[in-house]
N, C-alpha and C. Protein backbone atom coordinates (compact mmCIF):
# COMPACT_ATOMS: atom_id res chain seq x y z
N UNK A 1 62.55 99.30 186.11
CA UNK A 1 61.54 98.70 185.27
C UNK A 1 61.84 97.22 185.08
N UNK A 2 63.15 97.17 184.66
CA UNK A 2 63.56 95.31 184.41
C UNK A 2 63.37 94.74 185.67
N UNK A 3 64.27 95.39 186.86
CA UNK A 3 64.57 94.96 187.63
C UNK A 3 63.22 94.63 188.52
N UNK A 4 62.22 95.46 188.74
CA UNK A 4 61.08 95.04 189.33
C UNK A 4 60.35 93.82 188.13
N UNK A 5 60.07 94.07 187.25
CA UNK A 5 59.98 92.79 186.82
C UNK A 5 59.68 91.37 187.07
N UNK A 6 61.63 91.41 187.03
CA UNK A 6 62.55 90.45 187.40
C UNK A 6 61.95 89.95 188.85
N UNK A 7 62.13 90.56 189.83
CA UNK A 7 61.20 90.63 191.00
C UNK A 7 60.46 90.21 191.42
N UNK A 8 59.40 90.07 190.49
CA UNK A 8 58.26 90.33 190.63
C UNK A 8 58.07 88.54 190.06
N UNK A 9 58.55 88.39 189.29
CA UNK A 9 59.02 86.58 188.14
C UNK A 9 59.31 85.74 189.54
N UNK A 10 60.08 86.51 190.53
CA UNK A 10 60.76 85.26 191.17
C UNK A 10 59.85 85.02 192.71
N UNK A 11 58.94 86.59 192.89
CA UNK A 11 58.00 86.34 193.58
C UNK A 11 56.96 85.28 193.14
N UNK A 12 56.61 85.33 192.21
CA UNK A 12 55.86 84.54 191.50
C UNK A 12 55.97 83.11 190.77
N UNK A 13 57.26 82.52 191.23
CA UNK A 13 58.12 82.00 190.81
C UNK A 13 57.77 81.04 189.48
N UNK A 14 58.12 82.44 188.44
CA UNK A 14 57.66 81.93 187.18
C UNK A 14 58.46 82.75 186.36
N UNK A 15 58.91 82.36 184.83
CA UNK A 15 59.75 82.55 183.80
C UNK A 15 59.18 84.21 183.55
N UNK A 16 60.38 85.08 183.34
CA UNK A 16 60.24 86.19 183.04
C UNK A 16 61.17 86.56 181.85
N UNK A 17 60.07 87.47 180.91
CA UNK A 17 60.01 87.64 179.38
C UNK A 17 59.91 89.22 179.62
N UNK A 18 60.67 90.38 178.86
CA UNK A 18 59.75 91.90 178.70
C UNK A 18 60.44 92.10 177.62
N UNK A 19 60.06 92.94 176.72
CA UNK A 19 60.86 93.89 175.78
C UNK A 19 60.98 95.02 176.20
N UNK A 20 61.82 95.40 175.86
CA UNK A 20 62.06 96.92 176.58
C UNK A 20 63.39 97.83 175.43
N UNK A 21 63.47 98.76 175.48
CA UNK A 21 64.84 99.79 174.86
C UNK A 21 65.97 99.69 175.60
N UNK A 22 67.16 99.72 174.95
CA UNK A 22 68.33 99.50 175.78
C UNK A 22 69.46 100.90 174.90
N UNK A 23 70.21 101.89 175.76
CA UNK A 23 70.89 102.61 175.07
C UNK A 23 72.49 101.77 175.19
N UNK A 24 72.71 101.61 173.56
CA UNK A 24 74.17 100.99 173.99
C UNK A 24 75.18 102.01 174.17
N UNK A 25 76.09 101.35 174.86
CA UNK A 25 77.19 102.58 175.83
C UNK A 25 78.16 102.86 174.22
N UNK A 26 78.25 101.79 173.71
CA UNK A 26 79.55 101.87 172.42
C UNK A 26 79.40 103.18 171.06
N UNK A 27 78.06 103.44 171.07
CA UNK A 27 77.72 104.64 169.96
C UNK A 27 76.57 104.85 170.41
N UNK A 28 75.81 104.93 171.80
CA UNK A 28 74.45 106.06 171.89
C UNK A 28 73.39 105.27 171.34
N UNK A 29 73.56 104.34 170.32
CA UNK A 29 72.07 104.01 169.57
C UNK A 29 71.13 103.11 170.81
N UNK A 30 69.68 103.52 170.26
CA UNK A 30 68.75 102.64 171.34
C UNK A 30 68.02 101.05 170.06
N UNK A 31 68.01 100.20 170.96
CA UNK A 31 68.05 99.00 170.61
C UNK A 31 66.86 98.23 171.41
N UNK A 32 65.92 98.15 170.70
CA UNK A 32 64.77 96.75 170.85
C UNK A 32 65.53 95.65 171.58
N UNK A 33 65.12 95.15 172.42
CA UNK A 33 65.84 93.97 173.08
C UNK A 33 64.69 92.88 173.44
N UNK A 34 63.96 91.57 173.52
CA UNK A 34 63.81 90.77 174.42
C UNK A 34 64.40 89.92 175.35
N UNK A 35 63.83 90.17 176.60
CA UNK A 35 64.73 89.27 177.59
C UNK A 35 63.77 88.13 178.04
N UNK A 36 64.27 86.87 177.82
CA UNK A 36 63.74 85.92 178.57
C UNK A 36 64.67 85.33 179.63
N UNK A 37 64.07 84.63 180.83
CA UNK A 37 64.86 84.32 181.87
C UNK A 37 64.12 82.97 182.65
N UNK A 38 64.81 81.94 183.14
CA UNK A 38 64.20 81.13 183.87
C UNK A 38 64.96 80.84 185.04
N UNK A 39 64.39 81.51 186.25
CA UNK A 39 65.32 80.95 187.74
C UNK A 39 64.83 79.15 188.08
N UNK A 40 66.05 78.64 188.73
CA UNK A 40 66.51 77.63 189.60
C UNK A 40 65.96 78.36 191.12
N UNK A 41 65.42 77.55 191.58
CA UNK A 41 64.70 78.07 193.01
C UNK A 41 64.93 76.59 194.23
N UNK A 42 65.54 76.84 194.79
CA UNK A 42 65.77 75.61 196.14
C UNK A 42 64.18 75.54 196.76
N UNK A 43 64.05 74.69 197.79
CA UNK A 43 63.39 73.64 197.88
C UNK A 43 62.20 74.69 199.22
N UNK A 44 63.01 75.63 199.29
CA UNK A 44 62.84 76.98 200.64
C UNK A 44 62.22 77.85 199.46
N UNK A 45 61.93 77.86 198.37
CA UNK A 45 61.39 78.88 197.23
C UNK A 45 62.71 79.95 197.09
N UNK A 46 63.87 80.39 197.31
CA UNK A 46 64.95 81.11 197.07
C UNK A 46 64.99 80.94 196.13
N UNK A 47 65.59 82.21 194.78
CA UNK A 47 66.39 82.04 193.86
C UNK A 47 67.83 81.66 194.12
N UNK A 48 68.28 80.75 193.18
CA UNK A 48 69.76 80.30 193.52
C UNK A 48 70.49 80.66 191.92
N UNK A 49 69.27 80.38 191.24
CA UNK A 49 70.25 81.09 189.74
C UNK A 49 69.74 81.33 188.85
N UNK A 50 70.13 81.98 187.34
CA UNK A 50 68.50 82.41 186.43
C UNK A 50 69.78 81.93 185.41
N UNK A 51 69.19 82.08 184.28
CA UNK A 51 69.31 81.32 183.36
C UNK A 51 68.52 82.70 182.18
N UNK A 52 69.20 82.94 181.31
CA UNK A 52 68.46 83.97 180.69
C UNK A 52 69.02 83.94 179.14
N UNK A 53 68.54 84.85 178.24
CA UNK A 53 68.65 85.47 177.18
C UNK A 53 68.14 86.89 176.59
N UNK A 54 69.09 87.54 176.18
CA UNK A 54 68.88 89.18 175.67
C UNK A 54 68.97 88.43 173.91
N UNK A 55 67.61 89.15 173.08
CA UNK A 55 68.34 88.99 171.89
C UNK A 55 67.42 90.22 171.23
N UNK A 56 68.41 91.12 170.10
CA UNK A 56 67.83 92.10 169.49
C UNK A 56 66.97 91.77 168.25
N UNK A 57 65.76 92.75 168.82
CA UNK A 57 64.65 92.76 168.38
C UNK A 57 64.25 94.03 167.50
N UNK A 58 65.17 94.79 167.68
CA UNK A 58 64.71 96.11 166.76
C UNK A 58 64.56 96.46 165.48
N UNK A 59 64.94 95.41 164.41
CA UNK A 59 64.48 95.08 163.36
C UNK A 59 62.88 94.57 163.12
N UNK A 60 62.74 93.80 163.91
CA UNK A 60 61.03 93.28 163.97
C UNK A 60 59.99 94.67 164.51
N UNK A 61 60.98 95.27 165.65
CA UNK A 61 60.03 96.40 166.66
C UNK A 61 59.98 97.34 165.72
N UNK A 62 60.99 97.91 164.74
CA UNK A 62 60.77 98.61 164.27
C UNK A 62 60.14 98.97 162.66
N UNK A 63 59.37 97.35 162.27
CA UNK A 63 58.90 97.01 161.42
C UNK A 63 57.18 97.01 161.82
N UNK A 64 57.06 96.47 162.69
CA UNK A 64 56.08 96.61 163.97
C UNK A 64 55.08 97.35 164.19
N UNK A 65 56.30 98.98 164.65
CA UNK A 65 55.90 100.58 164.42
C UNK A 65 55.38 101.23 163.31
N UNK A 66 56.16 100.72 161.94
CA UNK A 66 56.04 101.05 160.72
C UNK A 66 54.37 100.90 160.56
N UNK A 67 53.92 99.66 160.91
CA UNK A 67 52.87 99.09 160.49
C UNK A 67 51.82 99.66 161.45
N UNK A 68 52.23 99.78 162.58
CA UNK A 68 51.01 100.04 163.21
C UNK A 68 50.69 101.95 162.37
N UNK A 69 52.03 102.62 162.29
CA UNK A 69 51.56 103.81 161.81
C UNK A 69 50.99 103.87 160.59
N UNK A 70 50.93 102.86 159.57
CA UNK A 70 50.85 102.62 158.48
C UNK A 70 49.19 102.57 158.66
N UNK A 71 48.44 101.54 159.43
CA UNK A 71 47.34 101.42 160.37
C UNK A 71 46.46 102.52 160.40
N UNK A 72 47.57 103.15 161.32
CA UNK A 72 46.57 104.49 162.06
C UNK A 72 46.22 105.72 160.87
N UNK A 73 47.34 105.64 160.00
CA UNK A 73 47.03 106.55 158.84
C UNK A 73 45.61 105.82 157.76
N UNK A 74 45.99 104.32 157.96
CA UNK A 74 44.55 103.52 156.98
C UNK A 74 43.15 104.01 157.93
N UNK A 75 43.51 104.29 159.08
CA UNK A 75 42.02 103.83 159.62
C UNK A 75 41.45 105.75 159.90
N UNK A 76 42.58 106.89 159.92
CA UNK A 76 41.79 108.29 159.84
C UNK A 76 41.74 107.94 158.32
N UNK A 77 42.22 107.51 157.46
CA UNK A 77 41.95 108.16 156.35
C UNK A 77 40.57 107.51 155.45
N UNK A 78 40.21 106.03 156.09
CA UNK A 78 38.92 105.23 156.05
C UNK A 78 37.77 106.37 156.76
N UNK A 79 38.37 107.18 158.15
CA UNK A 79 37.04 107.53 158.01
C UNK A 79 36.63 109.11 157.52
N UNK A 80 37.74 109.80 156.96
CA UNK A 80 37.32 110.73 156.59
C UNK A 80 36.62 110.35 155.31
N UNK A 81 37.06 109.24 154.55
CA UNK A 81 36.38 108.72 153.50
C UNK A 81 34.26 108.74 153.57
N UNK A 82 34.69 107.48 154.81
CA UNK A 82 33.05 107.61 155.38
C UNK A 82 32.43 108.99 155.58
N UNK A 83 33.23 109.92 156.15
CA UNK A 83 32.86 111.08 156.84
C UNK A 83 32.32 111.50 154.69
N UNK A 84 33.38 111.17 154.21
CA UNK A 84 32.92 111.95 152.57
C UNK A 84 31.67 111.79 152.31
N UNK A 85 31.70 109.99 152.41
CA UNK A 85 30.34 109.51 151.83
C UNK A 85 29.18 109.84 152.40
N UNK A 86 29.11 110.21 153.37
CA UNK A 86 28.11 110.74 154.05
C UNK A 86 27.37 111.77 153.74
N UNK A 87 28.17 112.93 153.07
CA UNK A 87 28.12 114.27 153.02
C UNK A 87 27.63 114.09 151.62
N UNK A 88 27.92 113.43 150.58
CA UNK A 88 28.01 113.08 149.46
C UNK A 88 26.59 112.80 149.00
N UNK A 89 26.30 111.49 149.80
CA UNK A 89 24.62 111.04 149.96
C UNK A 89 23.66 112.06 150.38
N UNK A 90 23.71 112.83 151.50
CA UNK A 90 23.21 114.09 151.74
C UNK A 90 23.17 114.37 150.84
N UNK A 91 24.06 115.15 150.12
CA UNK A 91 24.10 116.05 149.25
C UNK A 91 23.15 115.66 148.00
N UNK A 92 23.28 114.56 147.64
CA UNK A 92 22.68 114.04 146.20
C UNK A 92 21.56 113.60 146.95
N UNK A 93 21.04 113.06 147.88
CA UNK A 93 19.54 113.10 148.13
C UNK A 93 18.68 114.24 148.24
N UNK A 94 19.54 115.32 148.62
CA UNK A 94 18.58 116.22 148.82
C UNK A 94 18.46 116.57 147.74
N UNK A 95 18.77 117.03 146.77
CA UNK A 95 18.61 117.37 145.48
C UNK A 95 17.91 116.82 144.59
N UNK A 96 17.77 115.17 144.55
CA UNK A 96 16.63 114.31 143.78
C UNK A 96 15.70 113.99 144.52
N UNK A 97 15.61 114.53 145.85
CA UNK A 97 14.26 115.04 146.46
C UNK A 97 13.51 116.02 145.96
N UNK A 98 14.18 116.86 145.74
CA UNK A 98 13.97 118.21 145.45
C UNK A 98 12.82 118.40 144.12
N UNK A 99 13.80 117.61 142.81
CA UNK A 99 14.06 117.92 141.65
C UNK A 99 12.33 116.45 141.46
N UNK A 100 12.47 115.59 141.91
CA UNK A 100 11.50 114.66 142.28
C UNK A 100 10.14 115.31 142.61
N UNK A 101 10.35 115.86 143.52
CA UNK A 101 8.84 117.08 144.26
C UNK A 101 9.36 117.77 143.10
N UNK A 102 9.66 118.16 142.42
CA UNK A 102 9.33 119.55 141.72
C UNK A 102 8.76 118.86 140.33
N UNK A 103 8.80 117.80 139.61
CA UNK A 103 8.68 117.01 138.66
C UNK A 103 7.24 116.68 139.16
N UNK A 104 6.72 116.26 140.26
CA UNK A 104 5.61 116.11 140.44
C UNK A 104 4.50 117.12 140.57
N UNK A 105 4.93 118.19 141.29
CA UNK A 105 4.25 120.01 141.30
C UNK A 105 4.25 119.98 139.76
N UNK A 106 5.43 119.79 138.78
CA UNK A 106 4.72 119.81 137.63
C UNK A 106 3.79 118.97 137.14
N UNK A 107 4.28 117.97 136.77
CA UNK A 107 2.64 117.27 136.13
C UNK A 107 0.92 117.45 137.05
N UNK A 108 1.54 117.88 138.35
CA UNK A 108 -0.12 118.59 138.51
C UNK A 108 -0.51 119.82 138.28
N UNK A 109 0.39 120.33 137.89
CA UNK A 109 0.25 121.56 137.80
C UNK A 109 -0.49 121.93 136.71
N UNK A 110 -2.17 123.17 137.03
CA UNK A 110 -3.49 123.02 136.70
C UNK A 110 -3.44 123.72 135.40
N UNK A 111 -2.61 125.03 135.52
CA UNK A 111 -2.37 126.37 134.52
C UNK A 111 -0.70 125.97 134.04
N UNK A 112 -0.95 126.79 132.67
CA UNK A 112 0.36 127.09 131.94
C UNK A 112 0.96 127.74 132.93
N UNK A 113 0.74 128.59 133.49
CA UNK A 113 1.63 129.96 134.81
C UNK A 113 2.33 128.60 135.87
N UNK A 114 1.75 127.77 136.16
CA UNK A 114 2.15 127.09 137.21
C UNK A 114 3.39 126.02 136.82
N UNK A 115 2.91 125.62 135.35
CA UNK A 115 4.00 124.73 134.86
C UNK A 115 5.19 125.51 134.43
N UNK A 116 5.47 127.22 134.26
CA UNK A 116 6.06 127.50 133.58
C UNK A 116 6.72 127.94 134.75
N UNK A 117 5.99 128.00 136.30
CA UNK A 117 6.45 128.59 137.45
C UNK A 117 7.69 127.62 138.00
N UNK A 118 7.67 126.40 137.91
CA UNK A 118 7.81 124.56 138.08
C UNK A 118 9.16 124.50 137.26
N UNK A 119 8.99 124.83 136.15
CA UNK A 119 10.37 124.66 135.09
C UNK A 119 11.77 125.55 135.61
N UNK A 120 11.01 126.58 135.99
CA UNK A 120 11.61 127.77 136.51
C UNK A 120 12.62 127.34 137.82
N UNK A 121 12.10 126.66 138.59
CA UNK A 121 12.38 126.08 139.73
C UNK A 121 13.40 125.04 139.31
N UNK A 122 12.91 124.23 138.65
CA UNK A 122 13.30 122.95 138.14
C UNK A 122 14.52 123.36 137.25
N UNK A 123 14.67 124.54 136.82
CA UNK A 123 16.38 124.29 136.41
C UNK A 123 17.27 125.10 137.57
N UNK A 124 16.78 125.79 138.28
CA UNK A 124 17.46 126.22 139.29
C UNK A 124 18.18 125.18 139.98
N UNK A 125 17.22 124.23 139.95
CA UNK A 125 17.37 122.88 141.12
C UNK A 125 18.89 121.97 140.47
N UNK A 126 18.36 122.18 139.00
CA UNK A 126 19.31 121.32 138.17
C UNK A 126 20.87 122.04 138.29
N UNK A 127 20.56 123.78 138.76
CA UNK A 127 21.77 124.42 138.54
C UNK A 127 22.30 124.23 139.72
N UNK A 128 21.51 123.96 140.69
CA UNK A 128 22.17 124.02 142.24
C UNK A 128 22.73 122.36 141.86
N UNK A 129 21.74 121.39 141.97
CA UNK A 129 23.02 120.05 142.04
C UNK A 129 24.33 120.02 140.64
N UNK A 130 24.04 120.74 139.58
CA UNK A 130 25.08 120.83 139.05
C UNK A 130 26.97 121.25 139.42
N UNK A 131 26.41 122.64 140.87
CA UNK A 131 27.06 123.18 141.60
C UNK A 131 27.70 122.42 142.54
N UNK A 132 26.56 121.35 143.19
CA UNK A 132 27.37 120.37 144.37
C UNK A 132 28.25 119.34 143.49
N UNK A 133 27.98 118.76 142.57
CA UNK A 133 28.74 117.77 141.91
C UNK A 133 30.33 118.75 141.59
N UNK A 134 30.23 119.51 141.06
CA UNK A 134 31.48 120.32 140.85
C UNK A 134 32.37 120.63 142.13
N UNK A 135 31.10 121.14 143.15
CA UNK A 135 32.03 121.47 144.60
C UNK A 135 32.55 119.38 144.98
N UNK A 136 32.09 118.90 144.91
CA UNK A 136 32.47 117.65 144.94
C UNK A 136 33.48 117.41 144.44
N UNK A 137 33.85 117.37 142.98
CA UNK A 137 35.01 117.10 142.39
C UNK A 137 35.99 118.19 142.84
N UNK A 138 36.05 119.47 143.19
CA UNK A 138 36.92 119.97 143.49
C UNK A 138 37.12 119.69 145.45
N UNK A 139 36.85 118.80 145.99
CA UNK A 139 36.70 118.34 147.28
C UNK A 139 37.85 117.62 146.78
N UNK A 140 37.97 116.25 146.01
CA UNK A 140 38.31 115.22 145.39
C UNK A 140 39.81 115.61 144.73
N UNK A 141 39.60 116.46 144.00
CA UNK A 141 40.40 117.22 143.39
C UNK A 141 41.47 117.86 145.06
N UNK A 142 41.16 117.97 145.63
CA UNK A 142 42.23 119.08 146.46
C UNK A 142 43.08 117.50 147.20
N UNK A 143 42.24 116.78 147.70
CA UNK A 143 42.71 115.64 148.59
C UNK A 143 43.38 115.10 147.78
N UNK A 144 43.75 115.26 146.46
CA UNK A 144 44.65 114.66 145.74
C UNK A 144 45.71 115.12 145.44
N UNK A 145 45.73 116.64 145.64
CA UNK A 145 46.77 117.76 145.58
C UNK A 145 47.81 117.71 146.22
N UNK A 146 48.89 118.08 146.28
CA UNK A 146 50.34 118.32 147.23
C UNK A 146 50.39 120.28 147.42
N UNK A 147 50.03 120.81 146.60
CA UNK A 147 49.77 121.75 146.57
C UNK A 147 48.52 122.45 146.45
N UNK A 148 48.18 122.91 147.95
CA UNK A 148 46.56 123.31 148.18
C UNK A 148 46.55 124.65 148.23
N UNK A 149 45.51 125.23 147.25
CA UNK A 149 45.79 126.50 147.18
C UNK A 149 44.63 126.86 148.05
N UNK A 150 44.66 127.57 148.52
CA UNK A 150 43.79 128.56 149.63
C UNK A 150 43.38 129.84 148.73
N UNK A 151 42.00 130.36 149.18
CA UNK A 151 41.59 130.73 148.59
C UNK A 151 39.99 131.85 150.04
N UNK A 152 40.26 133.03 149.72
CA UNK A 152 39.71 133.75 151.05
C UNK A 152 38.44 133.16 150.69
N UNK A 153 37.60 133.29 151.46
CA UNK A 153 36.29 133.14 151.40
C UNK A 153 35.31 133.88 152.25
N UNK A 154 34.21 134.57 151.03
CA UNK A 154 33.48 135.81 151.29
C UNK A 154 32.28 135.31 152.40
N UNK A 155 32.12 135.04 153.28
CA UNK A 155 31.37 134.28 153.97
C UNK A 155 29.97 134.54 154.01
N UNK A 156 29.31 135.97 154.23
CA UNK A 156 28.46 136.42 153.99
C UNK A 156 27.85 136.38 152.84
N UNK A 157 28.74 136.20 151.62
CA UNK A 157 28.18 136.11 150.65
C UNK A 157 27.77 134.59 150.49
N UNK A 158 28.56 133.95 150.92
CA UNK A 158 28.45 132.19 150.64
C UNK A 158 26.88 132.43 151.96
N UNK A 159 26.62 132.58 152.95
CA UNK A 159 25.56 132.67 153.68
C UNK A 159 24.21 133.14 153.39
N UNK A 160 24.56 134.17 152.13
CA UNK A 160 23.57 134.79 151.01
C UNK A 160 22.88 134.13 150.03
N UNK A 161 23.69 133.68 149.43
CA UNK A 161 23.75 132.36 148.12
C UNK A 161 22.60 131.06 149.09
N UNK A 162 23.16 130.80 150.16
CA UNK A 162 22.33 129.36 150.52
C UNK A 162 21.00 129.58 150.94
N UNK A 163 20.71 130.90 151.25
CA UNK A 163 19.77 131.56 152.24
C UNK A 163 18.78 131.56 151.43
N UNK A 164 19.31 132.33 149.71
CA UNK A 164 18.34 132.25 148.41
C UNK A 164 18.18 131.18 147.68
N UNK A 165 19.00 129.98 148.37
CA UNK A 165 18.41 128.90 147.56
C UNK A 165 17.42 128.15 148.64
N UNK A 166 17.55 128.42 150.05
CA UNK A 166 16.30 128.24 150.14
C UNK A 166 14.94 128.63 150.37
N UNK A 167 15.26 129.84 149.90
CA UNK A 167 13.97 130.83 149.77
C UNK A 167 12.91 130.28 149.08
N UNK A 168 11.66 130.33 149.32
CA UNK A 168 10.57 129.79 148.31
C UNK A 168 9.74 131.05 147.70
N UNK A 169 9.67 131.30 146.49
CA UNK A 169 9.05 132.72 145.92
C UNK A 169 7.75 132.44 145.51
């Protein structure tokens, strides 16, 4: 790897720089290194001598790493955020859609039976977004947790529940 490089600098006959890992022989540890180097080249393009420096870098490299992981954890955890807000807006639009059309079915509404049909609806509506705001905070609530409790879930029944809320009677 160095050595082609290196190689490759004097084919090109230009200053050669890489960072790379180095295992030291004295205790096993691996060590950040940059190498810079500048060959002396005769008049025939030959190398005749290089001129170099090794100096450890693994304090910076491994400050570096820190950050970039530091990064990668900011940028899933930005978008599960987005991914939240998303779900969030859904959620609360559809519901003051809902509750909106149903506020309007009432005030046209011709008969007592129809307004009383409307109210009927209209707190259901209020009970269902009451339900998402709660499933919300307990969304909120868990991502804040160290300890996530699990909890089975009746699926059919949760498939039941959504099926009758959007049933129209």
């Amino acid at each position: 790897m160095v050595s082609n490089a290196a190689r490759e600098a004097i084919k090109a006959k230009s200053n050669f720089t890489a960072s790379y890992i180095i295992r030291r022989l004295s205790d096993g540890k691996e060590r950040w290194v940059n190498a810079v180097s500048a060959y002396n080249f005769n008049e025939h393009g030959r190398a005749l001598s290089v001129f170099g420096t090794i100096q450890d870098i693994t304090q910076g490299k491994l400050l570096e790493l820190d950050l970039h992981a530091s990064y990668q954890v900011a940028q899933e955890q930005n978008s599960r955020l987005l991914n939240f807000s998303y779900i969030v807006s859904h959620n609360l639009r559809m519901h003051a859609v809902n509750i909106k059309s149903l506020l309007q079915l009432l005030s046209d509404a011709g008969t007592e039976e129809e307004r009383t049909e409307f109210l009927t609806w209209l707190s259901k509506a209020s009970v269902q977004l009451d339900e998402t705001l709660h499933h919300l905070n307990e969304i909120v609530a868990m991502q804040q947790s160290l300890n996530l409790k699990k909890e089975e879930l009746q699926l059919w029944a949760a498939i039941d529940k959504v099926a009758d809320q959007l049933r129209v009677e």
